[in-house]
C-alpha atoms as a PDB file:
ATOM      1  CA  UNK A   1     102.027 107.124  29.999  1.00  0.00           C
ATOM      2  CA  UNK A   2     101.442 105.962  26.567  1.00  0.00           C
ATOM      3  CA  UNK A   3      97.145 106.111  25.668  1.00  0.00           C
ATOM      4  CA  UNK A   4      95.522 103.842  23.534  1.00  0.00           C
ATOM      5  CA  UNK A   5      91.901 104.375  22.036  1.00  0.00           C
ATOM      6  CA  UNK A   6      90.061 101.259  21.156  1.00  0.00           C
ATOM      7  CA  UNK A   7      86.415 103.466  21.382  1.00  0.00           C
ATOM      8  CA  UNK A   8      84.318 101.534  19.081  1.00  0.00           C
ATOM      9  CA  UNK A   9      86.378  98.231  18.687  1.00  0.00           C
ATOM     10  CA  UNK A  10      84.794  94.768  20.161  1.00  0.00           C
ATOM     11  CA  UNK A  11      86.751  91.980  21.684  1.00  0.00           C
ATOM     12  CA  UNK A  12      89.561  90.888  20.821  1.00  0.00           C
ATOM     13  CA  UNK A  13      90.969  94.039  18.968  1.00  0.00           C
ATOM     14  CA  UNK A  14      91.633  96.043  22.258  1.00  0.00           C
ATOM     15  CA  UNK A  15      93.546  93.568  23.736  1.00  0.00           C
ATOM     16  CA  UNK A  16      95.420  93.019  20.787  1.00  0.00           C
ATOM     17  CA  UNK A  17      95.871  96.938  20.330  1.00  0.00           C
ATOM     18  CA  UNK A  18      97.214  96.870  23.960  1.00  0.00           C
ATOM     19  CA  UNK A  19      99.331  93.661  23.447  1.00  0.00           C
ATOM     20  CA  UNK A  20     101.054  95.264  20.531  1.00  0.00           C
ATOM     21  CA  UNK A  21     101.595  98.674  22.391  1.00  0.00           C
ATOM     22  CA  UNK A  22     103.172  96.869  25.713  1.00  0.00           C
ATOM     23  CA  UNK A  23     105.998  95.348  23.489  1.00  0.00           C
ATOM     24  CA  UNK A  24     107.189  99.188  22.811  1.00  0.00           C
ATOM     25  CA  UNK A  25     107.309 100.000  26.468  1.00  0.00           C
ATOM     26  CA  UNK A  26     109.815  99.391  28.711  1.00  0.00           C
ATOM     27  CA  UNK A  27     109.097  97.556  31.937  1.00  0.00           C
ATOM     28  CA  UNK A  28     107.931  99.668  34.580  1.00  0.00           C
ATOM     29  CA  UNK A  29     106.029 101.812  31.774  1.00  0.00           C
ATOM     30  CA  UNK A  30     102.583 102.411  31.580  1.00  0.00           C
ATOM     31  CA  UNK A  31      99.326 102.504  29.235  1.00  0.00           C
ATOM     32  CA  UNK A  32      96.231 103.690  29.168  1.00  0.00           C
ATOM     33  CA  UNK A  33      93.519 102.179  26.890  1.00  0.00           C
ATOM     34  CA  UNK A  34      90.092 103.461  26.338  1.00  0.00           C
ATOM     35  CA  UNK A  35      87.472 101.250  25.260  1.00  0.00           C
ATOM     36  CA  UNK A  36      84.013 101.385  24.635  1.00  0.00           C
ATOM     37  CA  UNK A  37      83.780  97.319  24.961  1.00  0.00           C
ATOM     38  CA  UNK A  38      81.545  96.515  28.440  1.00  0.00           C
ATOM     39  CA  UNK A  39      83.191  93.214  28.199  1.00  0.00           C
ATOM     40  CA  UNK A  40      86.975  94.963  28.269  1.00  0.00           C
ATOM     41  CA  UNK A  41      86.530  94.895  31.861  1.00  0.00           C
ATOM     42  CA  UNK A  42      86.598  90.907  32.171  1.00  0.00           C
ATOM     43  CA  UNK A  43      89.272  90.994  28.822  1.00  0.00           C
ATOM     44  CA  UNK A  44      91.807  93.126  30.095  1.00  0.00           C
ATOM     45  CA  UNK A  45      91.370  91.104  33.680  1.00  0.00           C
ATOM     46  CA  UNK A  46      92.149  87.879  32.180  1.00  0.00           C
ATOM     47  CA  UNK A  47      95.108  89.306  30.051  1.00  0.00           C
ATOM     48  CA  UNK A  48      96.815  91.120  33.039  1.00  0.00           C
ATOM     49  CA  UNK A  49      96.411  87.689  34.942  1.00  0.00           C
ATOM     50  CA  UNK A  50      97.510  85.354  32.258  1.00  0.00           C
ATOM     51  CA  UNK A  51     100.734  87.682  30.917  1.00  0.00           C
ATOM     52  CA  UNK A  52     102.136  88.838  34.609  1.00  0.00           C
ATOM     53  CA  UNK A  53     101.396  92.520  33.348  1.00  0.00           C
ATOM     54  CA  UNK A  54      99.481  95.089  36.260  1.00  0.00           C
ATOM     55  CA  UNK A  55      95.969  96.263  36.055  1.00  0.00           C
ATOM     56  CA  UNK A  56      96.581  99.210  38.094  1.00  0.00           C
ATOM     57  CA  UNK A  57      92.802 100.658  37.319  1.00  0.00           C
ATOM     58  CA  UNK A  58      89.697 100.492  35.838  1.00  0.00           C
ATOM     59  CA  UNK A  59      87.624 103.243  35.683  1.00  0.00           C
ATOM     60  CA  UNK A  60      84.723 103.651  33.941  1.00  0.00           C
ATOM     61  CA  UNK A  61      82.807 106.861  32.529  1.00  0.00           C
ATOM     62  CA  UNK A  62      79.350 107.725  31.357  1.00  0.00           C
ATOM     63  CA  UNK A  63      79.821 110.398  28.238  1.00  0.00           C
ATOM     64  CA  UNK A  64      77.522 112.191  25.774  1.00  0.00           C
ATOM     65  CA  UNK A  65      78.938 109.494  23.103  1.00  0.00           C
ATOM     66  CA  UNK A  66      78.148 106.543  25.798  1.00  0.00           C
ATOM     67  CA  UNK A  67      79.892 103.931  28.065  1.00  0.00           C
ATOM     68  CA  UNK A  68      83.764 104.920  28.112  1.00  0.00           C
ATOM     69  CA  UNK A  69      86.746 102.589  30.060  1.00  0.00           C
ATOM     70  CA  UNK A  70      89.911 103.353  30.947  1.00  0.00           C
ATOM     71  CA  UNK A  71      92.452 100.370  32.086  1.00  0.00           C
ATOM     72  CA  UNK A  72      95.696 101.473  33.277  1.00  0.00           C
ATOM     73  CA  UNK A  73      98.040  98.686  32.773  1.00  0.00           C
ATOM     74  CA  UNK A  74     101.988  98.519  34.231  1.00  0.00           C
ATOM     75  CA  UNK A  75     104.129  96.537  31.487  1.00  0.00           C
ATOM     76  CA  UNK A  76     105.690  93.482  34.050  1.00  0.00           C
ATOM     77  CA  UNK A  77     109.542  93.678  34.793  1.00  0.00           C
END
């Protein structure tokens, strides 16, 4: 599973981040981004709906830095 970190960047950079990873995967593959972005949630919703790509999970996590989310996406066949 190929990890992206987006910690710190606002809409739209982590979708474009994860946009631009997916194209290097082959389908069937998966990646993780982390974001910091509250609003990632809805984002990376709306992309997986709109491209065909899964949104397997989205998880999110309370760290010493702050707010922390982790989408697991499955590149579409």
């Amino acid at each position: 599973m190929l990890e992206v970190d987006t910690r710190g960047l606002k809409c739209p950079l982590p979708i474009l981040k994860a946009k631009k990873a997916l194209t290097g995967l082959a389908p069937g593959d998966l990646l993780k981004v982390v974001a910091t972005d509250p609003g990632s949630v809805r984002d990376f919703q709306a992309f997986c709906k709109q491209t065909g790509h899964g949104l397997l999970s989205q998880e999110q996590t309370q760290t010493d830095s702050g707010l922390e989310i982790s989408h697991v996406i499955q590149r579409k066949a």
